[in-house]
PDB file of N, CA and C in Angstrom:
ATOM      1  N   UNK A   1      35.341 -73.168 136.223  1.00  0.00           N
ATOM      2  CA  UNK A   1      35.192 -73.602 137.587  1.00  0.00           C
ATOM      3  C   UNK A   1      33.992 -74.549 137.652  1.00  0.00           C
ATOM      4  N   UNK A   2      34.054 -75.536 138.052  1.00  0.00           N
ATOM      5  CA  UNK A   2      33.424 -76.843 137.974  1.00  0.00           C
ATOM      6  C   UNK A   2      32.356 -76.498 139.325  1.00  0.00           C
ATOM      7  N   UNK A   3      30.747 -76.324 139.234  1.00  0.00           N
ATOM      8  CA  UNK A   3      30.523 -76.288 140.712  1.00  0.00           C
ATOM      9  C   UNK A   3      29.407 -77.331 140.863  1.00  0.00           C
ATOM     10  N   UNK A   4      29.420 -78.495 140.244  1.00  0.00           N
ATOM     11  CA  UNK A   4      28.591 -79.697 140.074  1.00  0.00           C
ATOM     12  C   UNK A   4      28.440 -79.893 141.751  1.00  0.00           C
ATOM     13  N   UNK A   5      29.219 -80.111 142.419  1.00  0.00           N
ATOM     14  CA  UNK A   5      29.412 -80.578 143.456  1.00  0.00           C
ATOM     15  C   UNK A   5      28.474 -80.154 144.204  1.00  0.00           C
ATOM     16  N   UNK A   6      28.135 -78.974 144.258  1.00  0.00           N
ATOM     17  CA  UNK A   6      27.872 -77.926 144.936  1.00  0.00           C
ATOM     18  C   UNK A   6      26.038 -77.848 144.657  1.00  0.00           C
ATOM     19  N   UNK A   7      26.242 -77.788 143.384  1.00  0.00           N
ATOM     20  CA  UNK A   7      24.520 -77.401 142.609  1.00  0.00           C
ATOM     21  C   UNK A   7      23.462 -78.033 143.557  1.00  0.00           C
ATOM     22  N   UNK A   8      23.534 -78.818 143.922  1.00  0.00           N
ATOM     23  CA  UNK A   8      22.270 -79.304 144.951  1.00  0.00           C
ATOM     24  C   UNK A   8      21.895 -78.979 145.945  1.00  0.00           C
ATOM     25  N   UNK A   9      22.606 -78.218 146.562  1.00  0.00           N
ATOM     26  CA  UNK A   9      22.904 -77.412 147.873  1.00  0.00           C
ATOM     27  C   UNK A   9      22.546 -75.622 147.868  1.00  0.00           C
ATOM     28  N   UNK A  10      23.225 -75.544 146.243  1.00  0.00           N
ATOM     29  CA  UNK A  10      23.496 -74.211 146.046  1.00  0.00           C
ATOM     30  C   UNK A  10      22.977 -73.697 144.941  1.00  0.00           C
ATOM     31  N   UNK A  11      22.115 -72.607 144.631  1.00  0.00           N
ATOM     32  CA  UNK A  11      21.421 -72.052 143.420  1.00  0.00           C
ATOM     33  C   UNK A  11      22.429 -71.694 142.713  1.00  0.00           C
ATOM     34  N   UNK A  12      23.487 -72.105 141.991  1.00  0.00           N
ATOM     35  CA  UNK A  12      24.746 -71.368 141.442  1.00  0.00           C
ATOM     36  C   UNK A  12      24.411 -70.839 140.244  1.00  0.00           C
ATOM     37  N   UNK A  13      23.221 -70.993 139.725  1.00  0.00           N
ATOM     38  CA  UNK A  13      22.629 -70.013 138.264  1.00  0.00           C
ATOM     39  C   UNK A  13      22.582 -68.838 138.850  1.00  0.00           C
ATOM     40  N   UNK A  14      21.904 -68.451 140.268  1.00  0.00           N
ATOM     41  CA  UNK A  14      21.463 -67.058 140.749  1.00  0.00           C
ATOM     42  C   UNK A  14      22.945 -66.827 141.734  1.00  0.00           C
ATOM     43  N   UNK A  15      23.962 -67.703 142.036  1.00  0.00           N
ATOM     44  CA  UNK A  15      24.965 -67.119 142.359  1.00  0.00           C
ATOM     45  C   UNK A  15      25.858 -66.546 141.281  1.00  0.00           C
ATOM     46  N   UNK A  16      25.292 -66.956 140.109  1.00  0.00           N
ATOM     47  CA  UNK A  16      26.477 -66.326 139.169  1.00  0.00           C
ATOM     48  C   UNK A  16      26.163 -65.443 138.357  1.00  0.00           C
ATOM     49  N   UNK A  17      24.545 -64.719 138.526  1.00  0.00           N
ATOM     50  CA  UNK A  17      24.130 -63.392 138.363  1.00  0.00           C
ATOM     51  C   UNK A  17      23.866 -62.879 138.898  1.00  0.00           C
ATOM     52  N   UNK A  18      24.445 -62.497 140.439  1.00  0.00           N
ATOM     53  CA  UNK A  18      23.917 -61.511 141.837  1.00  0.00           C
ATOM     54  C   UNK A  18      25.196 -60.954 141.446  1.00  0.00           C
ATOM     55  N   UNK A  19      25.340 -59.801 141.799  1.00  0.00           N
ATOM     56  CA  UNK A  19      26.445 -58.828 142.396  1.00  0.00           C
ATOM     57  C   UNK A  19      26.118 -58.269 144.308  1.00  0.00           C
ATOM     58  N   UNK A  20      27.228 -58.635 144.511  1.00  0.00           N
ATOM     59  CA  UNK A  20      27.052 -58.511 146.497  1.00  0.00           C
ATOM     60  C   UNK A  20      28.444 -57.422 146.665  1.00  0.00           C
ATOM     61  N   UNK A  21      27.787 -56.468 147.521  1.00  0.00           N
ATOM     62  CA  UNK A  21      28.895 -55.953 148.116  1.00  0.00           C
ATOM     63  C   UNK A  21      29.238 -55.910 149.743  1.00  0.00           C
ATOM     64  N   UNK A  22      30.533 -56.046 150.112  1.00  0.00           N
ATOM     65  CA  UNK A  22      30.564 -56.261 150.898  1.00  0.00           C
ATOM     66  C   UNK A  22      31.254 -54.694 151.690  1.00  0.00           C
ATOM     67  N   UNK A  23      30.876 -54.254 153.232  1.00  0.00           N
ATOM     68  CA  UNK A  23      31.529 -53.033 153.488  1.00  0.00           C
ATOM     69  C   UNK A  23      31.902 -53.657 154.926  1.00  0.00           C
ATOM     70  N   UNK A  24      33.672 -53.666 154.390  1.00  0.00           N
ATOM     71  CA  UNK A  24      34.610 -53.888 155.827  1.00  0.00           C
ATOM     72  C   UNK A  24      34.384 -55.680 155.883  1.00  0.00           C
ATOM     73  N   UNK A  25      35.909 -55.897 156.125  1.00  0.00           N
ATOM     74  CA  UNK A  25      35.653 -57.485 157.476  1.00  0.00           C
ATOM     75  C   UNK A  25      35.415 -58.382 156.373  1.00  0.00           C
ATOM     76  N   UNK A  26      34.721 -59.732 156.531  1.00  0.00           N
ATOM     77  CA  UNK A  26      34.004 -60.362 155.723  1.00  0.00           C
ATOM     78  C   UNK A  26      35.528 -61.234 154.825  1.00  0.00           C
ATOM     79  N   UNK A  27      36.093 -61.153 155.034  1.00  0.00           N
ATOM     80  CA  UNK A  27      37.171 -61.978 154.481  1.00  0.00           C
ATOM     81  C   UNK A  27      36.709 -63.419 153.877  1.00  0.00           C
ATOM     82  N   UNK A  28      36.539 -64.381 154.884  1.00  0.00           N
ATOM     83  CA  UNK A  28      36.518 -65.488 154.532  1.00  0.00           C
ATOM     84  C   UNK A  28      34.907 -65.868 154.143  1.00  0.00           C
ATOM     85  N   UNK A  29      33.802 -65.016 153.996  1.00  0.00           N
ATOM     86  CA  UNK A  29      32.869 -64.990 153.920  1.00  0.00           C
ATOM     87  C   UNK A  29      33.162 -64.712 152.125  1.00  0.00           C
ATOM     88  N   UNK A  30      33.587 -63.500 152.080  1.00  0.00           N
ATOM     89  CA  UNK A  30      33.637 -63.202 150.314  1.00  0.00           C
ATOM     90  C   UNK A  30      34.201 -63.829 149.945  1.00  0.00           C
ATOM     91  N   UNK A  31      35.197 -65.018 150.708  1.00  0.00           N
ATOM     92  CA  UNK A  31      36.043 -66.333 149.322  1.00  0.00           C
ATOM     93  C   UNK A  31      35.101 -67.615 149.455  1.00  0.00           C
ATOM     94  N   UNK A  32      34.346 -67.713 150.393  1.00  0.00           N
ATOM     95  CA  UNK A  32      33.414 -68.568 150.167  1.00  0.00           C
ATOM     96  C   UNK A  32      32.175 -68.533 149.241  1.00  0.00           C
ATOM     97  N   UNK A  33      31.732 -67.008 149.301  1.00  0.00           N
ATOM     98  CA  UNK A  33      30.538 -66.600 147.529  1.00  0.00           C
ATOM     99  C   UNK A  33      31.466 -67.058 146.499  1.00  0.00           C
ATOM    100  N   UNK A  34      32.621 -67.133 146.518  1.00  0.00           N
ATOM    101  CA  UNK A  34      33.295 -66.940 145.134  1.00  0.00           C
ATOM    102  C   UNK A  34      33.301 -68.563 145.032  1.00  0.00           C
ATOM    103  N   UNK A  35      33.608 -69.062 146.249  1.00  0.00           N
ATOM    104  CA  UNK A  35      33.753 -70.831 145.957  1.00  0.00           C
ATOM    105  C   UNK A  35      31.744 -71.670 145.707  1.00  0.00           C
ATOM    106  N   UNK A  36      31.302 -70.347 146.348  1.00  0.00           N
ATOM    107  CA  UNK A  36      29.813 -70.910 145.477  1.00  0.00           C
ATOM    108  C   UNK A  36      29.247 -70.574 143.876  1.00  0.00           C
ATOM    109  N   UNK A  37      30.374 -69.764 143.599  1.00  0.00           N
ATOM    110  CA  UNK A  37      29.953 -69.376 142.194  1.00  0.00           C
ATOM    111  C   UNK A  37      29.917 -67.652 141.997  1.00  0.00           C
ATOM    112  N   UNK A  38      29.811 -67.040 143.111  1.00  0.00           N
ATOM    113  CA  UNK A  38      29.725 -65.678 142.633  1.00  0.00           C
ATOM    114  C   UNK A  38      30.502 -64.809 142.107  1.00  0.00           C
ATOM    115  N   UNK A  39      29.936 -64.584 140.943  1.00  0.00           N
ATOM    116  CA  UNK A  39      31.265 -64.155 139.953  1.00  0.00           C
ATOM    117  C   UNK A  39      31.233 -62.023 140.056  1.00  0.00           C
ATOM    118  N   UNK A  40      30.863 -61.529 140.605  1.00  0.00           N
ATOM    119  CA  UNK A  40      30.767 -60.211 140.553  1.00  0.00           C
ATOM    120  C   UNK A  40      30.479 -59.500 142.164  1.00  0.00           C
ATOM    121  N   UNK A  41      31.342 -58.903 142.552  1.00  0.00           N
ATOM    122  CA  UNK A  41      31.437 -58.738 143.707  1.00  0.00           C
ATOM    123  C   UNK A  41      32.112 -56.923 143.896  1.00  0.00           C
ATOM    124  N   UNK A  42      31.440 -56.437 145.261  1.00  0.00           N
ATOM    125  CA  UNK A  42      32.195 -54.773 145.251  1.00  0.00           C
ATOM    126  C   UNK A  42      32.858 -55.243 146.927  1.00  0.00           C
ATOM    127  N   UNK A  43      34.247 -54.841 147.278  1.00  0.00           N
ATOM    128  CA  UNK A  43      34.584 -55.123 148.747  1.00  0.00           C
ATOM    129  C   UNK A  43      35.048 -53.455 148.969  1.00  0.00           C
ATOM    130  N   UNK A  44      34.603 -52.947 149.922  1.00  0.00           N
ATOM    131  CA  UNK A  44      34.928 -51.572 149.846  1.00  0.00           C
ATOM    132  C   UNK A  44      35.430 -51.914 151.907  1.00  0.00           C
ATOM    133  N   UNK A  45      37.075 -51.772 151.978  1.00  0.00           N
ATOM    134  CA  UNK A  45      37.433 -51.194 153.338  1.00  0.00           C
ATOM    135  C   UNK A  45      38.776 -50.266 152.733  1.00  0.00           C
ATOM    136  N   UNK A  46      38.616 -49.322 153.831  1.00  0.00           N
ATOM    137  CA  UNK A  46      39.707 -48.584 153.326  1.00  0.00           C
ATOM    138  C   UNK A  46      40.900 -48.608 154.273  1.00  0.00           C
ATOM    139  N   UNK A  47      40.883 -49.806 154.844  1.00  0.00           N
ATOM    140  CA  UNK A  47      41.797 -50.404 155.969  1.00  0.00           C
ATOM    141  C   UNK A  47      42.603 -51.049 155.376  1.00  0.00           C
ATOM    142  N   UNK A  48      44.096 -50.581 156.004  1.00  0.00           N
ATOM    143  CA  UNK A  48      45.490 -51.660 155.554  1.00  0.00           C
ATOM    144  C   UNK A  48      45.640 -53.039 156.771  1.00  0.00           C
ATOM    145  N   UNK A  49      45.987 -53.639 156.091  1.00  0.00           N
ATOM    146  CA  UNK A  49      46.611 -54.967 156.889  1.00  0.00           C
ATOM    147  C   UNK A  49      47.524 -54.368 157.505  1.00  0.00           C
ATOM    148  N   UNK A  50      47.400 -54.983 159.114  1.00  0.00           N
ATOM    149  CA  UNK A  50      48.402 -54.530 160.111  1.00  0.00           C
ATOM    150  C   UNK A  50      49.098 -56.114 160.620  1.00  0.00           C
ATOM    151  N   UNK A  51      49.977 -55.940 161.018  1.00  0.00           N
ATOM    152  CA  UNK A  51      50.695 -56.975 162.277  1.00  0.00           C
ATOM    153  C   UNK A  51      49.787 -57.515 163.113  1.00  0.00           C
ATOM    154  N   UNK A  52      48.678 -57.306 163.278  1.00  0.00           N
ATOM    155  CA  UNK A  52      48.345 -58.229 164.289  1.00  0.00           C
ATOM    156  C   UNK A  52      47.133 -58.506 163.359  1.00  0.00           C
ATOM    157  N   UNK A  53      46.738 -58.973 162.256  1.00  0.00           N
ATOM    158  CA  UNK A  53      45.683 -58.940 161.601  1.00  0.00           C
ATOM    159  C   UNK A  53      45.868 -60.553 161.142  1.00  0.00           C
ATOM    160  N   UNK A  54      47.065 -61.233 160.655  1.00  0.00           N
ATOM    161  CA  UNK A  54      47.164 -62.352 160.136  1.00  0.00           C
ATOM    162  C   UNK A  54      46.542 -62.989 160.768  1.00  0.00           C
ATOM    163  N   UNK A  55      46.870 -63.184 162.439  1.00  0.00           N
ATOM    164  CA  UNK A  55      46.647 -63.929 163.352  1.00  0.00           C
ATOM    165  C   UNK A  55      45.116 -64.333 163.715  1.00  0.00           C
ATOM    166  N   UNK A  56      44.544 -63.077 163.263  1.00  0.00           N
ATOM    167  CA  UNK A  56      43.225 -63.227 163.772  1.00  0.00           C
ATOM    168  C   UNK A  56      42.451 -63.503 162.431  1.00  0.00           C
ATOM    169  N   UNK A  57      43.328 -62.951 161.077  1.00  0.00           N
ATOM    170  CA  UNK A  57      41.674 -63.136 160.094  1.00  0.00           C
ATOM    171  C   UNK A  57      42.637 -63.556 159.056  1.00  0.00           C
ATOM    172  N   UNK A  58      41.920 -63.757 157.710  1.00  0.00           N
ATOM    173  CA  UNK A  58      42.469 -64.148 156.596  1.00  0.00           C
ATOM    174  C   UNK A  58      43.758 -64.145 155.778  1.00  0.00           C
ATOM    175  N   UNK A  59      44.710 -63.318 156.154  1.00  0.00           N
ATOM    176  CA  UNK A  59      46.149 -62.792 155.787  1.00  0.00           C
ATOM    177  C   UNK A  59      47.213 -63.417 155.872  1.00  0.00           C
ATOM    178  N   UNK A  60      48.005 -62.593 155.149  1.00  0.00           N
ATOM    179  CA  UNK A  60      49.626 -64.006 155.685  1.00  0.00           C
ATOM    180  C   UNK A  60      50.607 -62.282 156.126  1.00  0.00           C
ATOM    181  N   UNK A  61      50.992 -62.804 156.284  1.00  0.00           N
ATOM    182  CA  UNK A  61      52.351 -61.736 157.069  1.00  0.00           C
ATOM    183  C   UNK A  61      53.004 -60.817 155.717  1.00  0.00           C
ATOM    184  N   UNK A  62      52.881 -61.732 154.948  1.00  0.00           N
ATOM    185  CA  UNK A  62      53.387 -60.836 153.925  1.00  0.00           C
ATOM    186  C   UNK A  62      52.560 -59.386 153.319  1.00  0.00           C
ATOM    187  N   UNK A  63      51.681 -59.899 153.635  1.00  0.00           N
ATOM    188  CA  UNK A  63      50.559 -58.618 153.415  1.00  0.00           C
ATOM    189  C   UNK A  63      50.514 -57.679 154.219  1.00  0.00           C
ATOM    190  N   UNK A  64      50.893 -57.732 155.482  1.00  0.00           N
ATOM    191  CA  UNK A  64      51.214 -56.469 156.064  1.00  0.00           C
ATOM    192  C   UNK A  64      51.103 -55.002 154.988  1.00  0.00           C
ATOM    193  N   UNK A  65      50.881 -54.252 155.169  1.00  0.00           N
ATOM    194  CA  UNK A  65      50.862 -52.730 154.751  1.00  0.00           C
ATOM    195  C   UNK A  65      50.124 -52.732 153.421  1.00  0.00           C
ATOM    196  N   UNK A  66      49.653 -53.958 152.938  1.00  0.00           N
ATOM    197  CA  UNK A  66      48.666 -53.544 151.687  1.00  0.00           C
ATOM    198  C   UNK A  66      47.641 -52.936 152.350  1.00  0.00           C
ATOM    199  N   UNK A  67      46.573 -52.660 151.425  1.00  0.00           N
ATOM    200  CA  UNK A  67      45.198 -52.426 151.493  1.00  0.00           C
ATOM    201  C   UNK A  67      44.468 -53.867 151.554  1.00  0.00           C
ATOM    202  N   UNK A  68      43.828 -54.108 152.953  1.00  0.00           N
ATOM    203  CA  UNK A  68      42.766 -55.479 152.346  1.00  0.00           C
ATOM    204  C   UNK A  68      41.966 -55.851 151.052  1.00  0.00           C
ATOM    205  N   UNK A  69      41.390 -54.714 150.482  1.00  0.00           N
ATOM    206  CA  UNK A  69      40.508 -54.923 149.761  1.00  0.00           C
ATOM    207  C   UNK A  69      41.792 -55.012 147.930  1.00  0.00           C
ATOM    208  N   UNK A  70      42.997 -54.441 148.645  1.00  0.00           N
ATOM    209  CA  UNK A  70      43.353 -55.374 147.485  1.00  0.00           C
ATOM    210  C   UNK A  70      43.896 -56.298 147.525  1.00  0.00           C
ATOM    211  N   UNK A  71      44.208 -57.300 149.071  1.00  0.00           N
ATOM    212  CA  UNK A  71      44.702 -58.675 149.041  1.00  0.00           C
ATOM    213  C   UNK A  71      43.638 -59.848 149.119  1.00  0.00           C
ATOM    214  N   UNK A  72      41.939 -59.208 149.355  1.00  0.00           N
ATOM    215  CA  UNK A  72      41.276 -59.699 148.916  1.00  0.00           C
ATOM    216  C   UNK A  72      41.004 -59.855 147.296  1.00  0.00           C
ATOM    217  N   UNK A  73      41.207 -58.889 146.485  1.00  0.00           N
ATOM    218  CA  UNK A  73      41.055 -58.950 144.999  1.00  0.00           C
ATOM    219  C   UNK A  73      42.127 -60.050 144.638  1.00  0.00           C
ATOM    220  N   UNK A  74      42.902 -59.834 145.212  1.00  0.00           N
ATOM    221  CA  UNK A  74      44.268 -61.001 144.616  1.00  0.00           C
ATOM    222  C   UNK A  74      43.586 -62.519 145.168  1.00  0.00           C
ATOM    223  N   UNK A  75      42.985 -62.661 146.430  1.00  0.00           N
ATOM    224  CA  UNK A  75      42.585 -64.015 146.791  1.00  0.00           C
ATOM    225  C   UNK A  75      41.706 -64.453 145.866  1.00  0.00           C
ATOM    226  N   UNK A  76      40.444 -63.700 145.717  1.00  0.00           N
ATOM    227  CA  UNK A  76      39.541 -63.810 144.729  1.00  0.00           C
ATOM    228  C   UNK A  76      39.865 -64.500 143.040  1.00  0.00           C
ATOM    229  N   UNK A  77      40.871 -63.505 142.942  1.00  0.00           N
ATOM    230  CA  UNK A  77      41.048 -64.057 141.369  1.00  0.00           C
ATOM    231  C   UNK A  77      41.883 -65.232 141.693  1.00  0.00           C
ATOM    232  N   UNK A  78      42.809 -65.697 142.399  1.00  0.00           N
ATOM    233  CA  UNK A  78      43.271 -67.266 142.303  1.00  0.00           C
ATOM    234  C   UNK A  78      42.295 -67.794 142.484  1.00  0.00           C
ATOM    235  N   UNK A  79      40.909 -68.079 143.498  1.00  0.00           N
ATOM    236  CA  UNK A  79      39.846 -68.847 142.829  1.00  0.00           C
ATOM    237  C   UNK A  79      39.371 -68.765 141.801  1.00  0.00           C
ATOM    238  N   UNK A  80      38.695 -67.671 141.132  1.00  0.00           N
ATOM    239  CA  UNK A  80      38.318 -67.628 140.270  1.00  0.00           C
ATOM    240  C   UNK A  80      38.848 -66.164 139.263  1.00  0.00           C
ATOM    241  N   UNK A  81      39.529 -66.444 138.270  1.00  0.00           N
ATOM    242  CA  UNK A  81      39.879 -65.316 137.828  1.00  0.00           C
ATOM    243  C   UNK A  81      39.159 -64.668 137.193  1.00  0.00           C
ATOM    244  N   UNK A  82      37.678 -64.998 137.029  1.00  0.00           N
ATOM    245  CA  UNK A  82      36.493 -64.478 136.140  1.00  0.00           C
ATOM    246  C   UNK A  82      35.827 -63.728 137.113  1.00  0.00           C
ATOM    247  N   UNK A  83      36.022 -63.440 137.802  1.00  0.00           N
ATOM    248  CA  UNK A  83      35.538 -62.515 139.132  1.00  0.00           C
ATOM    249  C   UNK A  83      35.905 -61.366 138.693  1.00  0.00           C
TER     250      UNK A  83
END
């Protein structure tokens, strides 16, 4: 993952040795650490994707009845699969 772009803006040496956890929510917040470089991450909700969840936050319809925190793990690794 190329983050040249980014390096001037962004400490991506110390983003890519922090571990952050996140508890609940935070969707588009934890794919944005990952698009700054953060390669080690804990997401702990023990909430399923519902029907009215796409609309408002990060999801697609198809996700309905997963667990977030594992359709976040799946978002995560298509950015970066070294996560």
């Amino acid at each position: 993952m190329n983050l040249d772009r980014i390096s001037t803006t962004v400490d991506v040496d110390r983003m890519q040795q922090v571990h952050v956890t996140v508890v609940g929510g935070a969707i588009g917040l934890t794919q944005d650490l990952v698009h700054c470089g953060l390669r080690s991450l804990t997401h702990v909700d023990f909430d399923r994707v519902d029907a009215s969840n796409p609309a408002r936050q990060d999801f697609n319809s198809t996700d309905v009845g997963r667990y977030k925190a594992e359709v976040l793990a799946d978002a995560v690794k298509r950015i970066n699969p070294e996560v």
